[in-house]
N, C-alpha and C. Protein backbone atom coordinates (compact mmCIF):
# COMPACT_ATOMS: atom_id res chain seq x y z
N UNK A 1 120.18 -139.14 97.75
CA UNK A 1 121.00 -138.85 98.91
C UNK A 1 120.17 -138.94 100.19
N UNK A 2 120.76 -139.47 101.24
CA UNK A 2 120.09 -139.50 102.68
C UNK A 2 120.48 -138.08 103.29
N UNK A 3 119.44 -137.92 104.24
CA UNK A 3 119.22 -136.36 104.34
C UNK A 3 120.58 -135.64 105.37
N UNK A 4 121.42 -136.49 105.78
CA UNK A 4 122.75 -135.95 106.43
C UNK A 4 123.26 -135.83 105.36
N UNK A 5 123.74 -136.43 103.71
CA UNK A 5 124.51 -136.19 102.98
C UNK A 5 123.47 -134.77 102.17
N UNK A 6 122.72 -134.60 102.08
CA UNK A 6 122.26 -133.67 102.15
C UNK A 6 122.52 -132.37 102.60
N UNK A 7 122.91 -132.37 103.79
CA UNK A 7 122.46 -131.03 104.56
C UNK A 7 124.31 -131.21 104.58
N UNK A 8 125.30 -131.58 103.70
CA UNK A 8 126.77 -131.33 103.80
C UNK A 8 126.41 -131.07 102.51
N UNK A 9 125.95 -131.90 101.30
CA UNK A 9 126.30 -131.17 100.01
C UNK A 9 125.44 -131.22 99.24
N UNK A 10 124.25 -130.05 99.71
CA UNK A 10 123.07 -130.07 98.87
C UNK A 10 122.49 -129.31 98.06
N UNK A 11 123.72 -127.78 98.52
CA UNK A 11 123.66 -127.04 97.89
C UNK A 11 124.80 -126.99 97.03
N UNK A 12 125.92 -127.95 96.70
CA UNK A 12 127.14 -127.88 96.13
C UNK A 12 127.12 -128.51 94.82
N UNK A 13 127.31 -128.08 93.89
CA UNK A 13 127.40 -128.09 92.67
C UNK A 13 128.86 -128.26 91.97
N UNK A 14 129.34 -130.00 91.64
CA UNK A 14 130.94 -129.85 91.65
C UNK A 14 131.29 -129.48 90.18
N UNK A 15 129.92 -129.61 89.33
CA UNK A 15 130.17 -129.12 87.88
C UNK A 15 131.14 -127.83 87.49
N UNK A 16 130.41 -127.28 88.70
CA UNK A 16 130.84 -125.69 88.94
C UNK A 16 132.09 -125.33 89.73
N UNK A 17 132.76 -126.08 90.03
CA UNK A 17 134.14 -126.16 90.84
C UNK A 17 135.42 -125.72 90.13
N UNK A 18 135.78 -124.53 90.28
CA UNK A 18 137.10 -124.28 89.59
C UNK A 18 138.15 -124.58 90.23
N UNK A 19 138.32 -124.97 91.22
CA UNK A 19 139.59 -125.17 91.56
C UNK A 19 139.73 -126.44 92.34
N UNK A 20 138.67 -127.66 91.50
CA UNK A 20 138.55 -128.65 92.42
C UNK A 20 138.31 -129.12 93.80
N UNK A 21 137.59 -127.52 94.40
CA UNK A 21 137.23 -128.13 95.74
C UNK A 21 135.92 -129.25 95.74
N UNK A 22 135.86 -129.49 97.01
CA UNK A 22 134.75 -130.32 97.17
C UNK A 22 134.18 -130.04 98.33
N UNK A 23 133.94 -129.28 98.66
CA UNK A 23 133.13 -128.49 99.57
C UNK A 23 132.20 -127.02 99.01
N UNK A 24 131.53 -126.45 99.66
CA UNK A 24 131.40 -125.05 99.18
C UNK A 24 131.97 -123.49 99.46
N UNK A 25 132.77 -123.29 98.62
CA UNK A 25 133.91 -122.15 99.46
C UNK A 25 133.24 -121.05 99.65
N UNK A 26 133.69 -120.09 100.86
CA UNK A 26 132.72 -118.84 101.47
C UNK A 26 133.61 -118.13 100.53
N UNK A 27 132.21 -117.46 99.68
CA UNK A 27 132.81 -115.68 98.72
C UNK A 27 132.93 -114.71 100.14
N UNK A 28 133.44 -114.04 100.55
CA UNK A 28 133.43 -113.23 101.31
C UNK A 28 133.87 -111.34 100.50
N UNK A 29 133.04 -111.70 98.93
CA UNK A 29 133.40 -110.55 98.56
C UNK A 29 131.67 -109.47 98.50
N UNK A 30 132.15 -108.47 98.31
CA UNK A 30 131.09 -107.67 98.63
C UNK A 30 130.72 -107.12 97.25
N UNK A 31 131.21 -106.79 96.23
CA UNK A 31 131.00 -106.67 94.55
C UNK A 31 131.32 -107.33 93.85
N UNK A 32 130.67 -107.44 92.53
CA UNK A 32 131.66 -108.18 91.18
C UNK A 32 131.66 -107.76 90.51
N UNK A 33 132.72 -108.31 89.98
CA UNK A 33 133.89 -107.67 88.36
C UNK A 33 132.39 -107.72 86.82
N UNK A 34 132.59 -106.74 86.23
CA UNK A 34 131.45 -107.00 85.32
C UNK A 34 132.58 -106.78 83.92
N UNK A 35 132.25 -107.36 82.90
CA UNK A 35 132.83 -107.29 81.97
C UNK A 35 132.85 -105.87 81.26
N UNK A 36 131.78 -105.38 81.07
CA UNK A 36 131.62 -103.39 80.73
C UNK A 36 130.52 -102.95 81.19
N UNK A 37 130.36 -101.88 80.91
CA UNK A 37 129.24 -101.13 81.72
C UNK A 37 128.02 -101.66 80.98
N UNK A 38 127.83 -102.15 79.75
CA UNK A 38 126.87 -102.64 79.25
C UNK A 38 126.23 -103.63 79.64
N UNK A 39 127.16 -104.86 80.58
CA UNK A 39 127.20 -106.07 80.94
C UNK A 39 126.55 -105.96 82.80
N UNK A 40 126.74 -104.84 83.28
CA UNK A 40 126.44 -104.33 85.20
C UNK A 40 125.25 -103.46 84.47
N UNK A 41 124.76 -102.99 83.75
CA UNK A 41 124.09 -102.47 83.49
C UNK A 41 122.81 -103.15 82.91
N UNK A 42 123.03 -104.69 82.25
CA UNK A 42 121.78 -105.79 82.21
C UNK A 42 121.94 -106.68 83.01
N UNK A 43 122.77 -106.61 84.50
CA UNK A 43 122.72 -107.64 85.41
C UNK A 43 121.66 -106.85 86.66
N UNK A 44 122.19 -105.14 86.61
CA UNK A 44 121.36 -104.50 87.45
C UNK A 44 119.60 -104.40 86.94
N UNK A 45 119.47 -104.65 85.46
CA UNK A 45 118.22 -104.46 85.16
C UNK A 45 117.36 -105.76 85.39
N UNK A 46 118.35 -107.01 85.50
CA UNK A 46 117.25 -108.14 85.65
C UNK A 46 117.18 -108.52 84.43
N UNK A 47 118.33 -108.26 83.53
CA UNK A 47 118.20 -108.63 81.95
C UNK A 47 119.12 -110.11 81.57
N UNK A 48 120.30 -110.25 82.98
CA UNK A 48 121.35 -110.65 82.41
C UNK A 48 121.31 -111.28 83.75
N UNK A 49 121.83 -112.91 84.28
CA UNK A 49 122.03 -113.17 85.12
C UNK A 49 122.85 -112.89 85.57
N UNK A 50 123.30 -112.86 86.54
CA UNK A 50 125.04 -112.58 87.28
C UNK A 50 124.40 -111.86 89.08
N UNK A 51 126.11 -112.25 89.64
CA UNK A 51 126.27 -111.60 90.83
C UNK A 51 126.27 -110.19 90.65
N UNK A 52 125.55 -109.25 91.66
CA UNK A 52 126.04 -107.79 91.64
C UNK A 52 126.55 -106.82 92.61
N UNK A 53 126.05 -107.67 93.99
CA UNK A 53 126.07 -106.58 94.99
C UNK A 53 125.67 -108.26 96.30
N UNK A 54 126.38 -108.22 96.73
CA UNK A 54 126.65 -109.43 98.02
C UNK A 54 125.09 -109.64 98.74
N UNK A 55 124.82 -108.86 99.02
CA UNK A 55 123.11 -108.78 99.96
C UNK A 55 122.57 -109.26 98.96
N UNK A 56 122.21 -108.72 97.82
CA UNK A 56 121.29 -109.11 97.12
C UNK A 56 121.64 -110.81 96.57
N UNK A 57 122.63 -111.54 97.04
CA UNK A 57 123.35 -112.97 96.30
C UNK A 57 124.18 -113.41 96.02
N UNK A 58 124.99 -113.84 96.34
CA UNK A 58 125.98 -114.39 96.15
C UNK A 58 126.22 -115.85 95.76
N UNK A 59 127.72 -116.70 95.44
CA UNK A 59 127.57 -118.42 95.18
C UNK A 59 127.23 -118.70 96.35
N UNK A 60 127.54 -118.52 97.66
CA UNK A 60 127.51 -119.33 98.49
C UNK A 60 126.32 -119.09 99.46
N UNK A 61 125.72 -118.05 99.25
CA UNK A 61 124.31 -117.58 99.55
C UNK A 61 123.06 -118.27 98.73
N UNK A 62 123.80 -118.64 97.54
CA UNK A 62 123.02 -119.15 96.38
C UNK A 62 123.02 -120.82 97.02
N UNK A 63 124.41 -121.04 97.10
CA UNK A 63 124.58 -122.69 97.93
C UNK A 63 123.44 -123.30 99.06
N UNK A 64 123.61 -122.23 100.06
CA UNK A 64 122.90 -122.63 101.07
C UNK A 64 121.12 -122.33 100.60
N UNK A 65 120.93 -121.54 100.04
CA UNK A 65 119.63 -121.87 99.36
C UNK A 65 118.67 -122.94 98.91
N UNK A 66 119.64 -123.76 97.66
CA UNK A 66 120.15 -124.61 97.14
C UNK A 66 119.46 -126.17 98.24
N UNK A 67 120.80 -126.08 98.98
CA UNK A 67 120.62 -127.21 100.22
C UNK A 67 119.24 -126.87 101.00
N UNK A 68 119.00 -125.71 101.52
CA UNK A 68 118.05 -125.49 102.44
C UNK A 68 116.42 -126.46 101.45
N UNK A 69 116.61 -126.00 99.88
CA UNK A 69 115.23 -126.07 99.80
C UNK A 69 115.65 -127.94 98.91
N UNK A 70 116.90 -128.22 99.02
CA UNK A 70 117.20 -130.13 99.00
C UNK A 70 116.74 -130.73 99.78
N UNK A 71 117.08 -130.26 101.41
CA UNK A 71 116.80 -130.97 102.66
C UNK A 71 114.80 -131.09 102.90
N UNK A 72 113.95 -129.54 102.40
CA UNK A 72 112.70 -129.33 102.52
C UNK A 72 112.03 -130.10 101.02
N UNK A 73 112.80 -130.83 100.08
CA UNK A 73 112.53 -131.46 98.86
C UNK A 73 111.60 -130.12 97.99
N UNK A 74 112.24 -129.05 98.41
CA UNK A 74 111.52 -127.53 97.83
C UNK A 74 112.07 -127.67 96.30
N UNK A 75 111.54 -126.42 95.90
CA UNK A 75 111.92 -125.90 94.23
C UNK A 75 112.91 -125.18 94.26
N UNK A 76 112.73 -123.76 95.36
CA UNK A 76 113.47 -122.87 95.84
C UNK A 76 114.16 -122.68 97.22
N UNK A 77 115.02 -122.26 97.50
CA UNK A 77 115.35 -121.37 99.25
C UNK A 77 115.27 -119.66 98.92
N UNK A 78 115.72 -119.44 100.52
CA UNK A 78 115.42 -118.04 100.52
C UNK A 78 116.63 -117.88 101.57
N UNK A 79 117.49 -116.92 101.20
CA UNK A 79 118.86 -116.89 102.12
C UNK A 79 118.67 -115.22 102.70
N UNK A 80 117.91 -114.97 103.75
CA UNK A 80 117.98 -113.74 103.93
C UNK A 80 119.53 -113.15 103.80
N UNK A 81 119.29 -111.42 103.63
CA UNK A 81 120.85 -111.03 103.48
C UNK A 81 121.27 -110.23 105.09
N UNK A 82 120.78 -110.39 106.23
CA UNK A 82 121.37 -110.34 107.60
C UNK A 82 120.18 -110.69 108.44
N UNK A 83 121.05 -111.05 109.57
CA UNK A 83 120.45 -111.63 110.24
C UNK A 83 118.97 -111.10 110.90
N UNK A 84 118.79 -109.57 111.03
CA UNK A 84 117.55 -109.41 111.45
C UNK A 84 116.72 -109.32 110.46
N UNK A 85 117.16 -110.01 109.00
CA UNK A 85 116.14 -109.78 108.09
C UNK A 85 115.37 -111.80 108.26
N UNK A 86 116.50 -112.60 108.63
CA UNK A 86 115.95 -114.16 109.21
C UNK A 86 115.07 -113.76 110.32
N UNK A 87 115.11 -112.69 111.50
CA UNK A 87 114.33 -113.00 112.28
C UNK A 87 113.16 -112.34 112.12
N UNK A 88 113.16 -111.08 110.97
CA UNK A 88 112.08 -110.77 110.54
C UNK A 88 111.07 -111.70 109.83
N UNK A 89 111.88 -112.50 108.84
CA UNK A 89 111.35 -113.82 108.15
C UNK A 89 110.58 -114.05 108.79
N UNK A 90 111.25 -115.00 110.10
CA UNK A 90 110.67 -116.11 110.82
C UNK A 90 109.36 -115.64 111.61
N UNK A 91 109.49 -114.21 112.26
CA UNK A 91 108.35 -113.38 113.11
C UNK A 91 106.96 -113.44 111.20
N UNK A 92 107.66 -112.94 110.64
CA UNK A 92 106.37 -112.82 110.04
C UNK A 92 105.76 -114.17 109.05
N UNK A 93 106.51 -115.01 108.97
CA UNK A 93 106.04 -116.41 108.70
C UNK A 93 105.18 -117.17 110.05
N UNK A 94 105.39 -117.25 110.73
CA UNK A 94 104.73 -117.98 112.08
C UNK A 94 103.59 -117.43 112.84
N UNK A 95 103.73 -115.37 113.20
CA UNK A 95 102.92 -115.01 113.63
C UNK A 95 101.66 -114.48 112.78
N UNK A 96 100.46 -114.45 113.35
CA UNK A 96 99.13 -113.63 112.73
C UNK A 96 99.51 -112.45 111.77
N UNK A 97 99.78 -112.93 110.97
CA UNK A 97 99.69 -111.33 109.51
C UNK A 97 98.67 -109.94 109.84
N UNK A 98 97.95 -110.15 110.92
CA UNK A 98 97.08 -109.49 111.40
C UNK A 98 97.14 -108.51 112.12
N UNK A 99 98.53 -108.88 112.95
CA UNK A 99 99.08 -108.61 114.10
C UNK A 99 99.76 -107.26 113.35
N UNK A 100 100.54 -107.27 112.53
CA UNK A 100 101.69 -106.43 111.68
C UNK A 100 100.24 -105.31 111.01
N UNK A 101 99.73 -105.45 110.67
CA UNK A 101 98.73 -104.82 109.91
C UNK A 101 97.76 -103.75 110.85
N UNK A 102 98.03 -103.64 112.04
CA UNK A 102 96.78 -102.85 112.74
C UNK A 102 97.95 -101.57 113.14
């Protein structure tokens, strides 16, 4: 893919499309449904993959990840979960680690 078709569908996965879109649809939910308490209980431990809690990930948080680290030909992305946690990112990626430490 050339890097404009990229940065539209790079994080989109149509394998994964239930309802035949072709775009990436915004979850705008804040929990998920777990099958029993046994099942939220090895997703919270890090035992069991799954969504749990919106900040910590979501599909479409997962999407733009996805694309971000397509467009950088990365392994991974990193989707902070609000915005002053991106500008925390960015302050402590760019400036002296040195600076934060005294």
């Amino acid at each position: 893919m050339h890097f404009a078709t990229k940065a539209i569908y790079g994080g989109f996965d149509d394998a994964g499309s239930q309802f035949g879109e072709v775009s990436v649809p915004i979850y705008q939910t804040s929990t998920f449904l777990f099958v029993n308490a046994d099942d939220g209980a090895a997703k919270f431990a890090g035992k069991k993959k799954g969504y749990i809690y919106t900040r910590m990930g979501n599909q479409t948080i997962k999407a733009l990840e996805d694309c971000g680290a397509s467009l950088e030909n990365g392994f991974e992305g990193l989707g902070p979960a609000s915005g002053m946690a991106t500008v925390t990112t960015l302050y402590m990626t760019f400036l002296d680690n040195e600076t934060f430490l005294e």
